[in-house]
Protein backbone atom coordinates (compact mmCIF):
# COMPACT_ATOMS: atom_id res chain seq x y z
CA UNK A 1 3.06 167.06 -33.13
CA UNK A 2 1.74 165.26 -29.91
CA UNK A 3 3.73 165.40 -27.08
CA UNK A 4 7.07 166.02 -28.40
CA UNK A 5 8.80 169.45 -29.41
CA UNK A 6 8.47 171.29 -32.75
CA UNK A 7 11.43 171.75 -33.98
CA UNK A 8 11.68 175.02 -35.95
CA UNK A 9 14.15 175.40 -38.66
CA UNK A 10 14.59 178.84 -40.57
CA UNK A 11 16.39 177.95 -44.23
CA UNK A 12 17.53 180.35 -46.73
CA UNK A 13 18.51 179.83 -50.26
CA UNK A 14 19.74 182.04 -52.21
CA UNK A 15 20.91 183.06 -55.60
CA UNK A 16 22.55 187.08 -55.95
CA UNK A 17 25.08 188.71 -57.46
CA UNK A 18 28.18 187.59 -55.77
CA UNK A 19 27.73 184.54 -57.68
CA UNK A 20 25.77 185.02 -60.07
CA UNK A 21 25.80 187.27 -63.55
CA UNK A 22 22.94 188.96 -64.52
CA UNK A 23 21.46 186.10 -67.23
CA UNK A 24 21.28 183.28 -64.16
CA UNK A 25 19.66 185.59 -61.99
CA UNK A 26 17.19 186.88 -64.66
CA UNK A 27 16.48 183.00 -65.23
CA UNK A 28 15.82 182.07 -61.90
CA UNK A 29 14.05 185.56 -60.81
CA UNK A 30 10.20 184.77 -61.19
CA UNK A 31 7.55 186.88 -62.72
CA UNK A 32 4.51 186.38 -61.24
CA UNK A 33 4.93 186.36 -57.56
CA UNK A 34 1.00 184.76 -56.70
CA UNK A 35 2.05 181.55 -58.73
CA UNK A 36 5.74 181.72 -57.22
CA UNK A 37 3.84 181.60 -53.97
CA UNK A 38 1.96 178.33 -54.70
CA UNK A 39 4.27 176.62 -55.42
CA UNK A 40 7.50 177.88 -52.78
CA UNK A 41 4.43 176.23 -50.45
CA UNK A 42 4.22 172.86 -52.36
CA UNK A 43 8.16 172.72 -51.29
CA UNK A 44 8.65 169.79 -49.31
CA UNK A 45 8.83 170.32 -45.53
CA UNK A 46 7.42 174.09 -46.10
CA UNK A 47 5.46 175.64 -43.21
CA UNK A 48 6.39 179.29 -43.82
CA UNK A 49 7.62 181.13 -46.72
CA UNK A 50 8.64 184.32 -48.29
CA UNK A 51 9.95 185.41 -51.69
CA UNK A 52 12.65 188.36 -51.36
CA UNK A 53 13.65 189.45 -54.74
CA UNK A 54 15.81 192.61 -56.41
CA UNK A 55 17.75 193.07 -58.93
CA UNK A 56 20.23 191.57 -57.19
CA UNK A 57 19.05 188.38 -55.59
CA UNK A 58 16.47 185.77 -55.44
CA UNK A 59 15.89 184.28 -52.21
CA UNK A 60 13.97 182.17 -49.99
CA UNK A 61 13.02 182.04 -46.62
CA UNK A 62 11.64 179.21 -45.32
CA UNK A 63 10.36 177.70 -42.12
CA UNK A 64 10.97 174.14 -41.59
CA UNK A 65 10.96 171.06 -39.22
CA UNK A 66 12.71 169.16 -41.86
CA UNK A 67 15.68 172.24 -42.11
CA UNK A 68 17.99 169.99 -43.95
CA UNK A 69 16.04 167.86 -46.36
CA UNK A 70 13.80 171.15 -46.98
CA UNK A 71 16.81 173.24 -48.10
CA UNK A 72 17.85 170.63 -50.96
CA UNK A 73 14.32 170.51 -52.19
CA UNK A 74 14.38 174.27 -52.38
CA UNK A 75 17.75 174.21 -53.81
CA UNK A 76 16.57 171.83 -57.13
CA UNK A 77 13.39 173.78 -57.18
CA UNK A 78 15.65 177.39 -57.69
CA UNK A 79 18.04 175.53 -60.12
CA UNK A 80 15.30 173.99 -62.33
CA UNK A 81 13.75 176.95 -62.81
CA UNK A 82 16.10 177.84 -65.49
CA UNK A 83 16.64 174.10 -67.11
CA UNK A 84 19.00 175.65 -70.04
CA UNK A 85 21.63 176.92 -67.40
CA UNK A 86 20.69 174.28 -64.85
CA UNK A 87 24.79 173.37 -63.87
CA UNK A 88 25.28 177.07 -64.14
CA UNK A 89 22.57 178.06 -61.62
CA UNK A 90 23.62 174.93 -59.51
CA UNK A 91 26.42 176.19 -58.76
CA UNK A 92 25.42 179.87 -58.02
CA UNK A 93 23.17 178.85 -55.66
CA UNK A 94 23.31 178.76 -51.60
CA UNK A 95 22.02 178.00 -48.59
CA UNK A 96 22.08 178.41 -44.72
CA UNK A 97 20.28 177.16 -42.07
CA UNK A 98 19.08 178.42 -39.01
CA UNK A 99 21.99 180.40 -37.40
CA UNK A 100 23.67 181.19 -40.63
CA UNK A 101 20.58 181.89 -42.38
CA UNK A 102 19.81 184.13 -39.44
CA UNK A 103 23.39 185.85 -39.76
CA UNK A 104 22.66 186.30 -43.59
CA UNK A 105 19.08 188.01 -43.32
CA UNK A 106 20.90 190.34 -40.69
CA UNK A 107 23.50 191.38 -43.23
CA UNK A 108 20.82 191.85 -45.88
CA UNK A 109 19.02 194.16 -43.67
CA UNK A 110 22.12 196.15 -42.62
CA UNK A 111 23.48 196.67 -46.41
CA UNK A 112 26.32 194.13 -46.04
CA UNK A 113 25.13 192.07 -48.36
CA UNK A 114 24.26 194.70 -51.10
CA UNK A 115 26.19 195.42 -54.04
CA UNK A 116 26.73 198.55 -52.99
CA UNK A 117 27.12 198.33 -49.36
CA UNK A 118 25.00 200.43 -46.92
CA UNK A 119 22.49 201.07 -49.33
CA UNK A 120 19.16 202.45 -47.83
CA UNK A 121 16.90 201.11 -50.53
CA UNK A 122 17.45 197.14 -49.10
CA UNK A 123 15.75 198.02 -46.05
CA UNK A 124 12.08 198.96 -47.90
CA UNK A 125 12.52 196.10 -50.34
CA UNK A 126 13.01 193.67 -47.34
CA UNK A 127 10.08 195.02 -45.36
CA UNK A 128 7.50 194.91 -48.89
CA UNK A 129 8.60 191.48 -49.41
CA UNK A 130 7.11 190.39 -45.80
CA UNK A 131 4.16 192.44 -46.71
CA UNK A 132 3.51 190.42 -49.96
CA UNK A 133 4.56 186.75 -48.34
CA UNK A 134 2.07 187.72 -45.99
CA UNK A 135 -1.09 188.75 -48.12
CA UNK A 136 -0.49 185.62 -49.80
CA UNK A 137 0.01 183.96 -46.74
CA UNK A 138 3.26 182.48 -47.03
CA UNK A 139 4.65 184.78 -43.67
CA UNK A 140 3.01 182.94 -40.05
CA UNK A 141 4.57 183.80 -36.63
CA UNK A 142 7.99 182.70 -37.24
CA UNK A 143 9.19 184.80 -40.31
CA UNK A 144 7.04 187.79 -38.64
CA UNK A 145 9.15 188.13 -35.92
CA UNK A 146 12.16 187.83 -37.70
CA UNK A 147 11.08 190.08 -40.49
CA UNK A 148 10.59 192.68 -38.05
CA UNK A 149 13.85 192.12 -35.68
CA UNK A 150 15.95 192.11 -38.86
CA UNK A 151 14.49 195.14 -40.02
CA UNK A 152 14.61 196.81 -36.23
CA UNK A 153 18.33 195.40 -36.56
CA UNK A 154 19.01 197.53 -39.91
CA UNK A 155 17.67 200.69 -39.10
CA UNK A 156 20.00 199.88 -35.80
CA UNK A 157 23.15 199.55 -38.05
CA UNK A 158 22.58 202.67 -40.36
CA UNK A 159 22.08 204.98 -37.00
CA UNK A 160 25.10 203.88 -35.03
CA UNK A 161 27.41 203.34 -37.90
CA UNK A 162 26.64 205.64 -40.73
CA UNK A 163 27.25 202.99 -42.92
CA UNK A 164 24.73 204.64 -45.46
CA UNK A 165 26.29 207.80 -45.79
CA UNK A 166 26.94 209.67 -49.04
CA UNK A 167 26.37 208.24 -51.98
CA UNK A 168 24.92 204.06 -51.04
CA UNK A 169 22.38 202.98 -53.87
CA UNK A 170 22.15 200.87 -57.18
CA UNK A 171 20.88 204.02 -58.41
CA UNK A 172 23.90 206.47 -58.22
CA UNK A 173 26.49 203.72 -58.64
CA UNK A 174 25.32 203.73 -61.81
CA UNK A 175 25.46 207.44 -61.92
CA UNK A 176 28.89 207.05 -60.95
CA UNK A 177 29.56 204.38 -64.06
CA UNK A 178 28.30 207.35 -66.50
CA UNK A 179 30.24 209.73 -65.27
CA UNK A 180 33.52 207.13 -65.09
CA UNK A 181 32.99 206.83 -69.12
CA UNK A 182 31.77 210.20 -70.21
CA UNK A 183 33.54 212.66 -67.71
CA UNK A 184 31.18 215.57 -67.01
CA UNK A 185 27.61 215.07 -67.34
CA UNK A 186 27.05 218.52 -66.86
CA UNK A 187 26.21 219.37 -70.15
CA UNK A 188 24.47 215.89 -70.97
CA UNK A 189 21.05 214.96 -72.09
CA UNK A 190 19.55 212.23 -69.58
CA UNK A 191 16.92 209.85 -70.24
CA UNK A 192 15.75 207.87 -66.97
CA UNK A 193 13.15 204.95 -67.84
CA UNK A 194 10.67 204.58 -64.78
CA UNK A 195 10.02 206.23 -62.14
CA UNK A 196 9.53 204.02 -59.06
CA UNK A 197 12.09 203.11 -56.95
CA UNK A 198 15.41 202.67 -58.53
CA UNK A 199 14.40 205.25 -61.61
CA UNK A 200 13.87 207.81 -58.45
CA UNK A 201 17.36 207.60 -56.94
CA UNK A 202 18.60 207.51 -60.23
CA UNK A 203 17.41 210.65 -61.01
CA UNK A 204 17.82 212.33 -57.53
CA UNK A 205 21.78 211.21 -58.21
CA UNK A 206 22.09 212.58 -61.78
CA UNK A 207 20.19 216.08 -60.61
CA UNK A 208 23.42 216.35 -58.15
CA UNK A 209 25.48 216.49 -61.72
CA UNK A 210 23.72 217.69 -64.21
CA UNK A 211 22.15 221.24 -64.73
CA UNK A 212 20.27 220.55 -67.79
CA UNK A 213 16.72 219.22 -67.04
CA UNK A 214 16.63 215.75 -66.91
CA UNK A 215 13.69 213.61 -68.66
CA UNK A 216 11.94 210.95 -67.08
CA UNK A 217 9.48 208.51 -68.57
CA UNK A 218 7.01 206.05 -67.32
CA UNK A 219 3.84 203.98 -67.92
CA UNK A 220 2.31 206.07 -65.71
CA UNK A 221 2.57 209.17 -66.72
CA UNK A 222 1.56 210.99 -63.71
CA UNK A 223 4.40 209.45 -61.80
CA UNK A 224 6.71 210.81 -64.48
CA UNK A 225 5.27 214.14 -63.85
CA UNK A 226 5.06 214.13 -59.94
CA UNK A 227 9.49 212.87 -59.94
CA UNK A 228 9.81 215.36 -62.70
CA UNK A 229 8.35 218.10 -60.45
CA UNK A 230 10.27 217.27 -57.78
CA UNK A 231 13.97 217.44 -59.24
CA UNK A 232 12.77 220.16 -61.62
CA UNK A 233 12.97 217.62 -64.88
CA UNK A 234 10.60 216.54 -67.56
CA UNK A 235 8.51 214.10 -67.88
CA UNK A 236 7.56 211.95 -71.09
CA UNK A 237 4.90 210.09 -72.30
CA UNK A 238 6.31 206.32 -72.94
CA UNK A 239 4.80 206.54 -76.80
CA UNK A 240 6.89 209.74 -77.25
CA UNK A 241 10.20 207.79 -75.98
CA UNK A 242 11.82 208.06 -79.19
CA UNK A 243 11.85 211.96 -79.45
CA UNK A 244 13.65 212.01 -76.24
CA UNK A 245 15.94 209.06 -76.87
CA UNK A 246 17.05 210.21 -80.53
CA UNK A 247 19.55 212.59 -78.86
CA UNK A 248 19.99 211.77 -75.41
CA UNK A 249 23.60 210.90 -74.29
CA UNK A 250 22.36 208.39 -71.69
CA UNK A 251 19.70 206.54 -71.05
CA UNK A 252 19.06 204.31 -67.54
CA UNK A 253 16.53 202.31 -68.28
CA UNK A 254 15.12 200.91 -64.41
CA UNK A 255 11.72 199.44 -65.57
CA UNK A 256 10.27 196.40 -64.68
CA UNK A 257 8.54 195.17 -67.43
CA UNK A 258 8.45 191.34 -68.30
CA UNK A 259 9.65 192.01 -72.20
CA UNK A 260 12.16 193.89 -73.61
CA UNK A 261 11.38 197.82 -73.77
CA UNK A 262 14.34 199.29 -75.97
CA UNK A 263 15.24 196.39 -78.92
CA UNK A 264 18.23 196.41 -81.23
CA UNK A 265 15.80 197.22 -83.91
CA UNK A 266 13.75 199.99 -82.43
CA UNK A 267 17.07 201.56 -81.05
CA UNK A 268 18.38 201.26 -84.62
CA UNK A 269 15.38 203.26 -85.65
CA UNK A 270 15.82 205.77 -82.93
CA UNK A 271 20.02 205.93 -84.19
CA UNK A 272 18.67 206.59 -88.26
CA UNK A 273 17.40 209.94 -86.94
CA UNK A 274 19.58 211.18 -84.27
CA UNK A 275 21.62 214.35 -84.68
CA UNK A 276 23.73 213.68 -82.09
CA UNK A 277 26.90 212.34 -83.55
CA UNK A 278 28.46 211.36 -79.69
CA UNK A 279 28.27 207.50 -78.88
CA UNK A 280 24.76 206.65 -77.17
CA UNK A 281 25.39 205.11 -73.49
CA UNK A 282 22.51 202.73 -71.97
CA UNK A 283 22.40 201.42 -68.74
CA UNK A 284 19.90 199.10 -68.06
CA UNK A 285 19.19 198.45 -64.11
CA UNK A 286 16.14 196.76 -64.73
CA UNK A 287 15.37 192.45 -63.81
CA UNK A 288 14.28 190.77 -66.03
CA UNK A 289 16.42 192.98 -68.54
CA UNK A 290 14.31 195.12 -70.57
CA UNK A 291 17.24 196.38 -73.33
CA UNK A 292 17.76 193.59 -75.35
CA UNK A 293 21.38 192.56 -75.12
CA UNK A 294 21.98 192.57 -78.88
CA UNK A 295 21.75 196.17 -78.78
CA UNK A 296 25.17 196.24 -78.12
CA UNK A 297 26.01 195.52 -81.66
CA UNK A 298 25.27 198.73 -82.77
CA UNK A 299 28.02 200.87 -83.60
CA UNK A 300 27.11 204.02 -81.55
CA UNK A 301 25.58 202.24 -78.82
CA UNK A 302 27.22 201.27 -75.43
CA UNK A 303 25.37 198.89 -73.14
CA UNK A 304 26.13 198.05 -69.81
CA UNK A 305 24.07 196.24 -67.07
CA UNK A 306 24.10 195.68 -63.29
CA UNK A 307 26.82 193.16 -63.75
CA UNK A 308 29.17 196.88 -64.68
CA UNK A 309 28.81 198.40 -61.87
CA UNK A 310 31.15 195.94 -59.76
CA UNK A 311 34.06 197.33 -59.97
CA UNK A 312 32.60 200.57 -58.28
CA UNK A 313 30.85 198.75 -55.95
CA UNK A 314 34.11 197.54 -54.90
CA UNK A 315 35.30 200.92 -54.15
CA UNK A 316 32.96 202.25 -51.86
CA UNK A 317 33.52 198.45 -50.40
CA UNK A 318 37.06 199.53 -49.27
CA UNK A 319 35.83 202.93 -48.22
CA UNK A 320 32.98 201.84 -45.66
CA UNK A 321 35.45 198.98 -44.32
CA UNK A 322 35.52 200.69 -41.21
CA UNK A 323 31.47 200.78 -40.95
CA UNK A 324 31.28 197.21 -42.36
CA UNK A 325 33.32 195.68 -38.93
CA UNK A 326 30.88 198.08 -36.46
CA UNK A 327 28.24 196.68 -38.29
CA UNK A 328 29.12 193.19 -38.05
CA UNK A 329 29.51 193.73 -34.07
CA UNK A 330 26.18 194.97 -33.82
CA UNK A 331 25.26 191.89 -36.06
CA UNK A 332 26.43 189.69 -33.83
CA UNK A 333 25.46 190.98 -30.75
CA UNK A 334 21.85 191.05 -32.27
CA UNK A 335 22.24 187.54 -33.39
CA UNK A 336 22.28 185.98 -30.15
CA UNK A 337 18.90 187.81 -29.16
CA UNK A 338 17.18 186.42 -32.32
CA UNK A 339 18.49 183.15 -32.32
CA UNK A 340 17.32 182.83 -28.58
CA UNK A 341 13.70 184.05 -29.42
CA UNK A 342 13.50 181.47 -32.11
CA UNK A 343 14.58 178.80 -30.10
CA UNK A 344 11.50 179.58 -27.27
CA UNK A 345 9.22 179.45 -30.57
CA UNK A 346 10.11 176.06 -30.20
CA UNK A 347 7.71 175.52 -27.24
CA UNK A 348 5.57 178.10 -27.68
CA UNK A 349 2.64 175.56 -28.73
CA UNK A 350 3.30 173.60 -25.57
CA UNK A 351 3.23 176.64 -23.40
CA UNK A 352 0.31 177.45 -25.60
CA UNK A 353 -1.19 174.12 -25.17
CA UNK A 354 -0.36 174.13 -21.15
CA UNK A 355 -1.76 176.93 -20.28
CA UNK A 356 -5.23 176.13 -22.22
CA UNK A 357 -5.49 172.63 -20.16
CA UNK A 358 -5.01 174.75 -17.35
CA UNK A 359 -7.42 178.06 -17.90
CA UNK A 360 -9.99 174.88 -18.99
CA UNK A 361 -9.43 173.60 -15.23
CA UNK A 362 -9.89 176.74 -13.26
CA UNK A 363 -13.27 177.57 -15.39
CA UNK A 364 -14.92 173.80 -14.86
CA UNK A 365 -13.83 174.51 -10.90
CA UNK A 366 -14.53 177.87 -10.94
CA UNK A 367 -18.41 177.04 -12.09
CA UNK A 368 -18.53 173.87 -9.81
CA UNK A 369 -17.80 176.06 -6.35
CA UNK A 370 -20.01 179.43 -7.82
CA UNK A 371 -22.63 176.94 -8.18
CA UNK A 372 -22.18 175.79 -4.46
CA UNK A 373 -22.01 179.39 -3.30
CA UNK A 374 -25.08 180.58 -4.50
CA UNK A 375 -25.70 183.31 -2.09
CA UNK A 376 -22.73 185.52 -3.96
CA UNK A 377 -23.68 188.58 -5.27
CA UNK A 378 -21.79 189.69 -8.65
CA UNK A 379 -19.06 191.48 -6.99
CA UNK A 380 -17.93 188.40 -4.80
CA UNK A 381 -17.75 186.62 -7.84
CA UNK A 382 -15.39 188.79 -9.86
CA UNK A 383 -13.08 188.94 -6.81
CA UNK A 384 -13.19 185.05 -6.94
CA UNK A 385 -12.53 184.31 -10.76
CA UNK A 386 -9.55 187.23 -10.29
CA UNK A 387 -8.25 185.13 -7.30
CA UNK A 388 -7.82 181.72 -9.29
CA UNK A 389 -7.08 183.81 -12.28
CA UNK A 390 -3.94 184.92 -10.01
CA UNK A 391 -2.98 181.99 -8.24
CA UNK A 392 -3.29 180.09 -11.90
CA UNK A 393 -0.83 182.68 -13.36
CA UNK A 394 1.70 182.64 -10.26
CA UNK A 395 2.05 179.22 -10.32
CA UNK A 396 2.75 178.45 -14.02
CA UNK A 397 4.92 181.07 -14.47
CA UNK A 398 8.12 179.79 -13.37
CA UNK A 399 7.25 176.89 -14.65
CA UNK A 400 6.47 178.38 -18.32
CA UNK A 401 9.74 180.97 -18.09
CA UNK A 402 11.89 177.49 -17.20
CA UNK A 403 10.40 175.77 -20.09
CA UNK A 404 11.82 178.98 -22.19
CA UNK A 405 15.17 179.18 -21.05
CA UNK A 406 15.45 175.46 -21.55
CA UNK A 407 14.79 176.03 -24.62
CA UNK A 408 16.89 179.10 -25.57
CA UNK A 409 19.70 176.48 -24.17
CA UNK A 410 19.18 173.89 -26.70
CA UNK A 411 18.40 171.73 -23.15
CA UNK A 412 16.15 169.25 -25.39
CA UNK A 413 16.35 166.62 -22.46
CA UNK A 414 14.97 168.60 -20.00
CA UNK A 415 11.99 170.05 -21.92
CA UNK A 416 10.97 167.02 -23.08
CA UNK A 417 10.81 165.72 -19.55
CA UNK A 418 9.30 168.71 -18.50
CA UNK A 419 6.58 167.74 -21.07
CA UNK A 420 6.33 164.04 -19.87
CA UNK A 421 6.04 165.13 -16.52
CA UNK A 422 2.83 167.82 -17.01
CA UNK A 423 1.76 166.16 -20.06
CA UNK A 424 1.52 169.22 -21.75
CA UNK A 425 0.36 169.00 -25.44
CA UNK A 426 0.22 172.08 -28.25
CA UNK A 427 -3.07 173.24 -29.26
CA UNK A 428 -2.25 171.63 -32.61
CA UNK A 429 -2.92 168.24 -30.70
CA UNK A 430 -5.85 169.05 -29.57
């Protein structure tokens, strides 16, 4: 870097499901996050990265000094990953930079961004997905402090707006879809496939309308157990699917396997024996898809996907609206904060760098006039290294918080001479 000033550039691109159907996003979503990992890093311009994915988006955070030229490379890199639907993808995909990509991780956090908006569950999948970029250290300074402001900003939003109140989740929207088609689901046999996140508020949702137990099947069968516990259900063995499924009214599958789970031809197997005459509903919540799509084609089978639920997603749009613009206030008010504190990242490896050539100076001095005052005992000494410790401190600090504010003003000029004229350079340089 030498002399001059990083410039730090935050870049998001993104591909979710305001402009995307299900099949794009299930072609661009990747599968094994380690290998995703190595090569979001091998993305031109990269310093920082981190992988955020649902079952709703794919997206990329990136730090950059190239902001620009890095966000195209990302943007072919996200659009070749599915080389089939490459136009298709191309034009589903986005990207922001810096303030904008600020603005958008702020909306994620709050639930503005969310298919259903206000929805709790964002929050955790946000805060796991700067846990994983940094084990495989794709998160550094930059994208930790932002993680953890955007997050801080969220849990801000949900407290002073109640924009997550009632019913906010993936989960019972597509409660709500079942009940929109079937009426009651009192009486109803339920099947919910998984039992991690999404299966879990699916189920806490359908035990709100529906008195019959409800079963609940995973690869783990102890999980199964522990969720079927809880909302007084039962749980399944995954082998013994079929005895469950043969006369269930609905199934939610919300598994996260990388194959299909329930196939038009098992299904058809499962239909052969079923007693129940009433038209078999599956909704499958999972990315990648796990119920094959030609299941459809069956004539007592409905399938619908995460691409369904839209139209009640929509709804509870219009009925947080009010929640939505307090949000967006606190948003913006928030924005200005962050956007500052990135900026003084900007010369934080000068100030860094500064204040090293200078603690380097006081210790060579310090030993030089020790060494002449040999007659101190240890006492006098401390109270000497404290003193230039002190007077080192008081008299870089204006000159350090200066250098800051500059910053936070976009005053480029005037840091760079402030550079010039101490001839400060980041520990990088070094």
């Amino acid at each position: 870097m030498g002399d001059s000033v990083k410039r730090i550039n935050v870049v998001n691109v993104r591909i979710t499901h305001k402009t995307a159907h299900v099949p794009i996003l299930e072609a661009v979503a990747f599968k094994e996050k380690e290998n995703a990992y190595k090569e979001i890093r091998s993305i031109k311009g990269v310093e920082e990265c981190l992988l955020l994915q649902t079952c709703n988006r794919v997206e990329l955070y990136l730090v950059s000094q190239k902001g620009e030229e890095t966000a195209k490379a990302a943007f072919e890199y996200l659009a070749q990953r599915t080389p089939i639907q490459i136009e298709a993808a191309s034009k589903a995909i986005e990207y922001s930079i810096n303030k904008e990509a600020l603005n958008h991780l702020l909306r994620v956090t709050s639930g503005l961004e969310s298919m259903v908006i206000g929805e709790d569950q964002v929050i955790n999948q946000v805060w796991e997905s700067y846990l994983e970029a940094e084990k495989a250290n794709g998160a550094g300074p930059v994208l930790k402090q932002l993680f953890n402001r955007s997050v801080n900003v969220g849990r801000r939003v949900r407290k002073e707006t109640g924009i997550n109140k009632g019913a906010v989740s993936v989960g019972s929207a597509a409660v709500e879809l079942a009940e929109n088609l079937l009426g009651i689901l009192n009486e109803k046999k339920i099947l919910v496939m998984g039992a991690g996140e999404t299966g879990t508020l699916v189920a806490k949702a359908m035990t709100r309308r529906c008195l019959s137990p409800i079963f609940i099947a995973n690869r783990t069968h102890e999980r199964a157990q522990r969720l079927a516990e809880e909302l007084h259900g039962q749980a399944v063995k995954f082998d013994k699917l079929g005895e469950v499924l043969v006369d269930s009214d609905v199934v939610f599958c919300c598994t996260s396997a990388p194959h299909y789970l329930l196939t038009r031809e098992n299904v058809s197997k499962f239909l052969a024996s079923r007693q129940n005459k009433d038209t078999l509903l599956i909704i499958d919540l999972s990315n990648p898809r796990n119920v094959e799509q030609k299941t459809n084609e069956l004539p007592s089978v409905k399938l619908y996907n995460i691409d369904d639920l839209h139209l009640i997603a929509e709804k509870n749009k219009i009925e947080r609206a009010k929640s939505v613009k307090d949000a967006s206030r606190i948003i913006e008010e928030e924005l200005v904060t962050i956007e500052r504190a990135l900026k003084t990242e900007n010369v934080s490896e000068i100030i860094s760098g500064l204040l090293s050539q200078a603690e380097e100076i006081r210790e060579r001095e310090l030993l030089k006039a020790l060494n002449k005052m040999s007659d101190l005992d240890e006492r006098e000494k401390k109270v000497v290294d404290n003193l230039t410790s002190i007077l080192l401190k008081q008299t870089f600090l204006p000159l350090v918080e200066n250098l800051r504010k500059a910053a936070a003003k976009d005053d480029s000029e005037l840091v760079e001479a402030a550079i010039k004229l101490i001839g400060a350079k980041s520990d990088q340089s070094k």
